[in-house]
N, C-alpha and C. Protein backbone atom coordinates (compact mmCIF):
# COMPACT_ATOMS: atom_id res chain seq x y z
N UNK A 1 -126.83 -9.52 -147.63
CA UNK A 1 -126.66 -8.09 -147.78
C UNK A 1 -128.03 -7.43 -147.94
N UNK A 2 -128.44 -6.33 -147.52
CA UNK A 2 -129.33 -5.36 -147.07
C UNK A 2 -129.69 -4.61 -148.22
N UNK A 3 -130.98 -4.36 -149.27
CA UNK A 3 -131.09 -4.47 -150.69
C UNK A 3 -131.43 -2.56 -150.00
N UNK A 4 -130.44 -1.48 -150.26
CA UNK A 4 -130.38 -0.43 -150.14
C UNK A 4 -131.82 0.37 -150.22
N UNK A 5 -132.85 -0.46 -151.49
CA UNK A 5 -133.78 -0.36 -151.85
C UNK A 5 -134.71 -0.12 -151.58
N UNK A 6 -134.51 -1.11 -149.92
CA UNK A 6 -135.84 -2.15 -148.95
C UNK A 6 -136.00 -1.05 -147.99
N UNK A 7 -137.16 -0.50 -147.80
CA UNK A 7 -136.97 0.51 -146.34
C UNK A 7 -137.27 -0.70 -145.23
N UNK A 8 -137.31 -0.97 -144.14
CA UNK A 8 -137.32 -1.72 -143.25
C UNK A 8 -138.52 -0.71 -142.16
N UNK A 9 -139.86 -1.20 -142.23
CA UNK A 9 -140.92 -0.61 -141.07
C UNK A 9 -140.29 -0.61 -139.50
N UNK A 10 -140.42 -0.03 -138.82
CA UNK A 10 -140.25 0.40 -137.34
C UNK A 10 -141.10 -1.41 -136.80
N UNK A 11 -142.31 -1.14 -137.40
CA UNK A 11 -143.19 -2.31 -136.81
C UNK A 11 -143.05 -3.96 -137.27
N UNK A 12 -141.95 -3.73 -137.92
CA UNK A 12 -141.67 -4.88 -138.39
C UNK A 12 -140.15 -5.92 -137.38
N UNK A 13 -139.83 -4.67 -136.02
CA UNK A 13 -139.32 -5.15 -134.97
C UNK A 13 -139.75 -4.92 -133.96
N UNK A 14 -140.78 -4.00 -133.58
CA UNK A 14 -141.36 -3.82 -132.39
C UNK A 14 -142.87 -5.06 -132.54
N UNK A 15 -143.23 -5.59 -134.06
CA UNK A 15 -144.69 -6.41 -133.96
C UNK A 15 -145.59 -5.54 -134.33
N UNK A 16 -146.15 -6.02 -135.10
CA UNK A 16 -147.03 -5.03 -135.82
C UNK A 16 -149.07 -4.87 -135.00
N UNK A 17 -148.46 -5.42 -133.90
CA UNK A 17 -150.16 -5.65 -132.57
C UNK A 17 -149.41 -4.02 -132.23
N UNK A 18 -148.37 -3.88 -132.27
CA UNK A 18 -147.91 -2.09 -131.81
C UNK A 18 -148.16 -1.00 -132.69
N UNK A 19 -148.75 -1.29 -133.66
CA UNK A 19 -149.03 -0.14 -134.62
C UNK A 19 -150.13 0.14 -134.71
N UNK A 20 -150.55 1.22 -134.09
CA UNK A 20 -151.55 2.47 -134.33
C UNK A 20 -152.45 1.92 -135.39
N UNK A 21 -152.29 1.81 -136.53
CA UNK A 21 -152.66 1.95 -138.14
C UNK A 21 -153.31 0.47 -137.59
N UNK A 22 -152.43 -0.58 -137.57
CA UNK A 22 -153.05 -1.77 -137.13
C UNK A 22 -154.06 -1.95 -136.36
N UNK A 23 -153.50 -1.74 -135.66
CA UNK A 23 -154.76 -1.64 -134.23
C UNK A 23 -155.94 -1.13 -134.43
N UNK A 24 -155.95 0.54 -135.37
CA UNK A 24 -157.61 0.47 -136.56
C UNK A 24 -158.11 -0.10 -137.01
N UNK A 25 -157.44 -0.67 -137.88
CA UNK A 25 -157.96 -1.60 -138.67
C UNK A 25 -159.04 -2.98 -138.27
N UNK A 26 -158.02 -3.92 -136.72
CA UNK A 26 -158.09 -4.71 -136.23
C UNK A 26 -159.28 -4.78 -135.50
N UNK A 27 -159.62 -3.33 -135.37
CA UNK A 27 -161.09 -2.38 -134.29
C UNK A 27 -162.05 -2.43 -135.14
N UNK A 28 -162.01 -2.18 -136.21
CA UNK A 28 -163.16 -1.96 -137.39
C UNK A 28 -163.86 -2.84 -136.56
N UNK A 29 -165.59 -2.32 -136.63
CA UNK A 29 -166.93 -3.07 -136.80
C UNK A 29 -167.16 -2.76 -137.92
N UNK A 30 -168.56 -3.84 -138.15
CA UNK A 30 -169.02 -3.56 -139.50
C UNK A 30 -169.97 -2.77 -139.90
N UNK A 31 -169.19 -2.07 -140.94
CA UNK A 31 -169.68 -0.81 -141.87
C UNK A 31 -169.51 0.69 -140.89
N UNK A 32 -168.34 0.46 -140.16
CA UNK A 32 -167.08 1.27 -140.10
C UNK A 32 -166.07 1.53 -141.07
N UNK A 33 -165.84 3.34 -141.10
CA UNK A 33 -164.68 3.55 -141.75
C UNK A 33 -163.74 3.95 -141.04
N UNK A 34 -162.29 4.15 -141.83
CA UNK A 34 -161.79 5.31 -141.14
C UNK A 34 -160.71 5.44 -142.36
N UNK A 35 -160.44 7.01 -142.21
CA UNK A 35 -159.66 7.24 -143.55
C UNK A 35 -157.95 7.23 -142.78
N UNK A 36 -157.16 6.68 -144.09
CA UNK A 36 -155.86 6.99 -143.77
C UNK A 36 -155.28 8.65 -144.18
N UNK A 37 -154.71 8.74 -143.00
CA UNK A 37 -154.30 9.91 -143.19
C UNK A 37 -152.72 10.20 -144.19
N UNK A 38 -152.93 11.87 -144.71
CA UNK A 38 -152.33 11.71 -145.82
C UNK A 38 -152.32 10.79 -147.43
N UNK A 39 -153.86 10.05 -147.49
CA UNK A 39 -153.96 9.79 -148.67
C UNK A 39 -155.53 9.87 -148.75
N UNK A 40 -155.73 9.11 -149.89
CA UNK A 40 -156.97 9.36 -149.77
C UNK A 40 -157.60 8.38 -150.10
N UNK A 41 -156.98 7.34 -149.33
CA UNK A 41 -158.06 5.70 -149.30
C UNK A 41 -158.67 5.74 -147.56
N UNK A 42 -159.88 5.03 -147.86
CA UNK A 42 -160.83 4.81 -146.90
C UNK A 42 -160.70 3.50 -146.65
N UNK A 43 -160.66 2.91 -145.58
CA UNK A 43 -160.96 1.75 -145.27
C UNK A 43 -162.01 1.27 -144.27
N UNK A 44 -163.42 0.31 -144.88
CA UNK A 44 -164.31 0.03 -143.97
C UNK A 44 -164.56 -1.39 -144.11
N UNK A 45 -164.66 -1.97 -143.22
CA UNK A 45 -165.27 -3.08 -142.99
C UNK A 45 -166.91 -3.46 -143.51
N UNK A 46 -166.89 -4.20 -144.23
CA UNK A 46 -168.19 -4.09 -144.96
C UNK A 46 -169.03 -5.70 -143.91
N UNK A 47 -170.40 -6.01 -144.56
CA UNK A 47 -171.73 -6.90 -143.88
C UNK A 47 -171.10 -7.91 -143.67
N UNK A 48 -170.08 -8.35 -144.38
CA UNK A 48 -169.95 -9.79 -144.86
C UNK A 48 -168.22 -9.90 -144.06
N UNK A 49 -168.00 -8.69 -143.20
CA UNK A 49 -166.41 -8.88 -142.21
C UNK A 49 -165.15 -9.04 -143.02
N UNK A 50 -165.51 -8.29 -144.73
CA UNK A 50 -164.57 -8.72 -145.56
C UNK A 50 -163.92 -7.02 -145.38
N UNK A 51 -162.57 -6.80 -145.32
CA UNK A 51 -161.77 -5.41 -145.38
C UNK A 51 -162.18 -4.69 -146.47
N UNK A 52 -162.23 -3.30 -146.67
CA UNK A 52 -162.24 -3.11 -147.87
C UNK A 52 -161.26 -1.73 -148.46
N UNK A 53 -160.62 -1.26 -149.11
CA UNK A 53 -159.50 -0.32 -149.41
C UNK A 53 -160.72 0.49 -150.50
N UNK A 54 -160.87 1.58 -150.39
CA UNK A 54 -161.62 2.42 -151.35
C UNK A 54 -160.81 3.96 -151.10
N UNK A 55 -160.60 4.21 -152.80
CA UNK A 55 -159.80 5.36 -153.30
C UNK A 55 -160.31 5.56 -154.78
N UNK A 56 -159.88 7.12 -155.39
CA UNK A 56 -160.34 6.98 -156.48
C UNK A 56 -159.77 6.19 -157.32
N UNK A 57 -158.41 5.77 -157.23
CA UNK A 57 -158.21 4.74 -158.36
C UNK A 57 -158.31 3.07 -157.79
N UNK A 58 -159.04 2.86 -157.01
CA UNK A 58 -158.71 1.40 -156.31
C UNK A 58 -160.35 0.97 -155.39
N UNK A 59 -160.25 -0.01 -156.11
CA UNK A 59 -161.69 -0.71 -154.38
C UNK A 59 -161.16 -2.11 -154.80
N UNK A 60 -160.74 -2.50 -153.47
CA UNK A 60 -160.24 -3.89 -153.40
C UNK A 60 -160.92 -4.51 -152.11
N UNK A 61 -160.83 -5.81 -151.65
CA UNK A 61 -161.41 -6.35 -150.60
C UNK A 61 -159.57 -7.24 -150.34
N UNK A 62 -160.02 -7.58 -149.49
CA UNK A 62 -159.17 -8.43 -148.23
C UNK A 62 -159.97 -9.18 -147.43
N UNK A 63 -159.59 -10.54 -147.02
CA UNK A 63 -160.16 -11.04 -145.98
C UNK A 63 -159.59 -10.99 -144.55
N UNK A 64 -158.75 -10.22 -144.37
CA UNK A 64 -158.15 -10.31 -143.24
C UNK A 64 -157.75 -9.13 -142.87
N UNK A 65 -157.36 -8.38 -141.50
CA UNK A 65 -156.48 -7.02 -141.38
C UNK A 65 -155.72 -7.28 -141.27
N UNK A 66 -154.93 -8.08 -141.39
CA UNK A 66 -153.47 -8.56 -141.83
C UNK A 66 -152.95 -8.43 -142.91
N UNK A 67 -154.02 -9.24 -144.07
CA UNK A 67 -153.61 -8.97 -145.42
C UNK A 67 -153.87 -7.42 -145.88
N UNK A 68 -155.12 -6.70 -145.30
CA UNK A 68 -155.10 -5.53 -145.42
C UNK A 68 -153.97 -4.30 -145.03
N UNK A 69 -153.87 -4.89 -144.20
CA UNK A 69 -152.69 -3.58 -143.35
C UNK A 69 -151.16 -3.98 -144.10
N UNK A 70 -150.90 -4.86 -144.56
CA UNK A 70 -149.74 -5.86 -145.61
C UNK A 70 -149.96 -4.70 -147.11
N UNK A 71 -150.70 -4.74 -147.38
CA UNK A 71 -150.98 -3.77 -148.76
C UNK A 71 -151.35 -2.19 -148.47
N UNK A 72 -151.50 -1.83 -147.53
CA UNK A 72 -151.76 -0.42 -147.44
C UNK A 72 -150.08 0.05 -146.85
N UNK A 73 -149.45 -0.55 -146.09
CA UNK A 73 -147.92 -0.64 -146.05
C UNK A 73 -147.40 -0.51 -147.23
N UNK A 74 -147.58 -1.62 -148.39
CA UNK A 74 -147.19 -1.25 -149.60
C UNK A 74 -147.53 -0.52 -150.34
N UNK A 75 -148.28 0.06 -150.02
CA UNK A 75 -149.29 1.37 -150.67
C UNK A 75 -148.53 2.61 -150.20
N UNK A 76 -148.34 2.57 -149.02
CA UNK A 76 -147.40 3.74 -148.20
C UNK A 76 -146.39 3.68 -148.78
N UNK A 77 -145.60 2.73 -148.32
CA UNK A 77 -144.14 2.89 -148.96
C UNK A 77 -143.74 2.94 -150.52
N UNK A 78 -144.66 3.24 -151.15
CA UNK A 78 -144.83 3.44 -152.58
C UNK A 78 -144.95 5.06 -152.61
N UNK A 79 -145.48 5.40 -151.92
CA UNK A 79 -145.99 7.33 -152.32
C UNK A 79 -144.40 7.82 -151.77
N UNK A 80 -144.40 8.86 -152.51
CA UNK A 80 -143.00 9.87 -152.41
C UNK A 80 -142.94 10.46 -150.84
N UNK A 81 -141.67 10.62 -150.98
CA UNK A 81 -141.31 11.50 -149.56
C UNK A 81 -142.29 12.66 -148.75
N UNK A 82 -142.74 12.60 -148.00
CA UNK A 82 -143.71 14.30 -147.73
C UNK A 82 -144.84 13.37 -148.51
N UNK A 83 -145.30 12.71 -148.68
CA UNK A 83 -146.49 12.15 -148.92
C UNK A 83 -147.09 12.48 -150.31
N UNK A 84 -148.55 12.05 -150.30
CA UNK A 84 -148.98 12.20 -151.46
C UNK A 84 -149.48 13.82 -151.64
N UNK A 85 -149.83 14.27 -153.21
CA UNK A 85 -150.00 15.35 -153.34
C UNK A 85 -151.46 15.51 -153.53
N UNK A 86 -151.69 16.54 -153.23
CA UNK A 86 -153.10 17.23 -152.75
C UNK A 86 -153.27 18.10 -153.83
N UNK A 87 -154.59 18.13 -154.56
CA UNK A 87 -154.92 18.12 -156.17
C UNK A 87 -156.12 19.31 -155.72
């Protein structure tokens, strides 16, 4: 049974090599950014080819855009409907 809870991504049946957001990420060179839109984390690829998530409450690394794009998904699907709010 289907946990009412769970939203289910679009890209999680079309493959996630089809997502836009992915496909940024996957592009990064190093010490490239690019900001996600509607929030206000940055993501750049730093010297050392490690991901990196920078916001005011967060700087995390990732070794992969897999594991990166895996947590900014959960990052998304965490903020409220109509997105985050603008301060």
């Amino acid at each position: 049974m289907l946990d009412v809870n769970t939203q289910m991504h679009v890209y999680e049946y079309l493959g996630i090599e089809n997502d836009p957001l992915y496909n940024k990420i996957a592009e990064l060179e190093v010490n490239q950014s690019i900001q996600i839109p509607e929030t206000n984390m940055q993501i750049t690829k730093n010297r050392f080819g490690m991901y990196e998530i920078v916001s005011t409450e967060q700087h995390e690394c990732y070794s992969s855009a897999q594991s990166l794009y895996e947590q900014i998904n959960a990052l998304l699907n965490a903020l409220p409907l109509g997105g985050c709010e603008r301060i």
